[in-house]
Protein backbone atom coordinates (compact mmCIF):
# COMPACT_ATOMS: atom_id res chain seq x y z
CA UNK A 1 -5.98 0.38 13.56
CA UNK A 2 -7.75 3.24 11.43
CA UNK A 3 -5.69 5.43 12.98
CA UNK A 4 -3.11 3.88 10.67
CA UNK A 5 -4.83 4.82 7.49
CA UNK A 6 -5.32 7.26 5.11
CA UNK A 7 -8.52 8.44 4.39
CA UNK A 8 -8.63 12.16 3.29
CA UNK A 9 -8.00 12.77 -0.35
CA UNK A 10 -5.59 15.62 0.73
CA UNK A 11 -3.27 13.44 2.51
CA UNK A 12 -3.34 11.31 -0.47
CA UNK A 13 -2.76 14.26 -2.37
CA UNK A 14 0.40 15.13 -0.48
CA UNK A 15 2.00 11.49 -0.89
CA UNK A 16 1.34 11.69 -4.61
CA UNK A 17 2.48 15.56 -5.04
CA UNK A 18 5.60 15.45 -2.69
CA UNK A 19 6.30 11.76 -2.36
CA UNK A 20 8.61 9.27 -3.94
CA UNK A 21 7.55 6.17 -5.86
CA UNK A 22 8.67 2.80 -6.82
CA UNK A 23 6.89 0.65 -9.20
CA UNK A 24 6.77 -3.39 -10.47
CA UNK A 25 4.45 -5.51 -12.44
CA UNK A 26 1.65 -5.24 -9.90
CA UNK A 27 1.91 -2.60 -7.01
CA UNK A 28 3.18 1.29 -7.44
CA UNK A 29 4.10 2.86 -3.71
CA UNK A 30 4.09 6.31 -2.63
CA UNK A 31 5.73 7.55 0.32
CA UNK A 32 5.93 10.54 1.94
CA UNK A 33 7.65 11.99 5.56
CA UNK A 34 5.53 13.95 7.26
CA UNK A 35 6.34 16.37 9.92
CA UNK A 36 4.39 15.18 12.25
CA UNK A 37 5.67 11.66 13.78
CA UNK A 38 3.03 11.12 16.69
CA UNK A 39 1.07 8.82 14.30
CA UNK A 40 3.27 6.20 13.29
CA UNK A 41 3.09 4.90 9.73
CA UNK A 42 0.12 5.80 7.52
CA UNK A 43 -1.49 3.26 4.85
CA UNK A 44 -3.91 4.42 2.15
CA UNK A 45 -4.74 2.10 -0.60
CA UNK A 46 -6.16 3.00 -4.30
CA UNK A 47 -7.43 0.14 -5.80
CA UNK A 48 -8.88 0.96 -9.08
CA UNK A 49 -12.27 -0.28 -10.82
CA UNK A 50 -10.16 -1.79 -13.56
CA UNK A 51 -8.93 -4.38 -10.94
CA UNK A 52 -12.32 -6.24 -10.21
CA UNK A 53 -15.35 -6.17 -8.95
CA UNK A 54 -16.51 -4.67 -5.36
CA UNK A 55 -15.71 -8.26 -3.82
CA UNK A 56 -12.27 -8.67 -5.51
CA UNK A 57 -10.93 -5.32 -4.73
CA UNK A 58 -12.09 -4.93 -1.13
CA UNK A 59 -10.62 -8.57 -0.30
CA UNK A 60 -7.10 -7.47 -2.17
CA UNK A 61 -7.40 -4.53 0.04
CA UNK A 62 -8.36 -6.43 2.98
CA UNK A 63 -4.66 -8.70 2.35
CA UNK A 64 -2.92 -5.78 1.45
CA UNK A 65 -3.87 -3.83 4.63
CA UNK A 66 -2.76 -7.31 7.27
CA UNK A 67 0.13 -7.86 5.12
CA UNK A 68 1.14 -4.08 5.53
CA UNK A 69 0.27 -3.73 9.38
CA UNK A 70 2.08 -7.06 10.02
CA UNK A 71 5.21 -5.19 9.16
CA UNK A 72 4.62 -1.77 9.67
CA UNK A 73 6.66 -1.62 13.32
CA UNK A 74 9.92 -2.16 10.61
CA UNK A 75 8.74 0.93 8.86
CA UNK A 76 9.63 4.45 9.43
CA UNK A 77 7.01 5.72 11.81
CA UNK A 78 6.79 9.41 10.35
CA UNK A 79 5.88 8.42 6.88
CA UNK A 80 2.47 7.98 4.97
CA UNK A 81 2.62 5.70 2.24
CA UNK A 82 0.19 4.74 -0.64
CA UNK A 83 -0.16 1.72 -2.36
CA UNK A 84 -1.73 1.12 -5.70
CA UNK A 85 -2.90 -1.87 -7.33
CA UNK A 86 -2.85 -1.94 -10.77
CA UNK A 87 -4.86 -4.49 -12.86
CA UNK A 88 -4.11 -8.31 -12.99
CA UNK A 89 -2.88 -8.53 -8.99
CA UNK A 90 -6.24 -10.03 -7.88
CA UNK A 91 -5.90 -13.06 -10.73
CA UNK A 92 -2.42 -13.29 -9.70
CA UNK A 93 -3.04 -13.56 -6.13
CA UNK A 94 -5.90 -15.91 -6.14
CA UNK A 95 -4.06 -18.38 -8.53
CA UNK A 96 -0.98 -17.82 -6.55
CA UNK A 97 -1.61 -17.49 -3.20
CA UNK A 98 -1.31 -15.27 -0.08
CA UNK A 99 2.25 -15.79 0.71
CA UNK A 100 3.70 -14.46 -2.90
CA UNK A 101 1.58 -11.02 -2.75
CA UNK A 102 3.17 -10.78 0.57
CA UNK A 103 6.52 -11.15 -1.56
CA UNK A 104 4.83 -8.84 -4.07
CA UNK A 105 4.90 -6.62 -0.90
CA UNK A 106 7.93 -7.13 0.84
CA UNK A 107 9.46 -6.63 -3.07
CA UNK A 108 8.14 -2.87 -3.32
CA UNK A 109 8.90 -1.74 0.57
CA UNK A 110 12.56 -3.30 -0.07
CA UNK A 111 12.61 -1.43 -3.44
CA UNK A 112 11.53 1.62 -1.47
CA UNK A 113 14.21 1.07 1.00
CA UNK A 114 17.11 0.96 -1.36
């Protein structure tokens, strides 16, 4: 699925410049249409030093990228969207579990969706 993902620093450039945004506690999202829809939807994730350790952030980015593909076929297929994790998710998730920073998740694409 890297097909699926951002990876240049000018798409993430456009989805911060042109995009929308929605915020809470832990997660801020970016999206972005693009004109192009051959792609389906696009993830890129920005997960700050200030979050953890090497380890901590590339397993929160590991979760965050299943939970995201898992529902990406209910997402709009022409958009790119950026997701990033401010400090304090990783604690929260470990104490907390996989299953509420999918509701973290699902809470920020529904916010987007309103």
């Amino acid at each position: 699925m890297p097909r699926h993902r951002l990876s240049r620093s000018r798409d993430f450039d456009a989805v911060y410049r042109h995009g929308r945004s929605v915020s809470t506690r832990y997660l801020v999202l970016y999206w972005f249409a693009r004109e192009d829809d051959g792609e389906g939807a696009r993830l890129g994730l920005a997960v700050p030093k200030a979050v953890g350790t090497a380890i901590v952030r590339n397993r929160i980015k590991r979760r965050l990228k299943e939970i995201f593909y898992a529902r990406s076929e209910e997402l709009p297929q022409n958009q790119d969207y950026v997701v990033v994790v401010r400090p304090g998710l990783a604690e929260a998730a470990e104490s907390r579990g996989f299953d509420w920073l999918t509701e973290r998740v699902e809470e920020i694409l529904g916010k987007a969706a309103a």
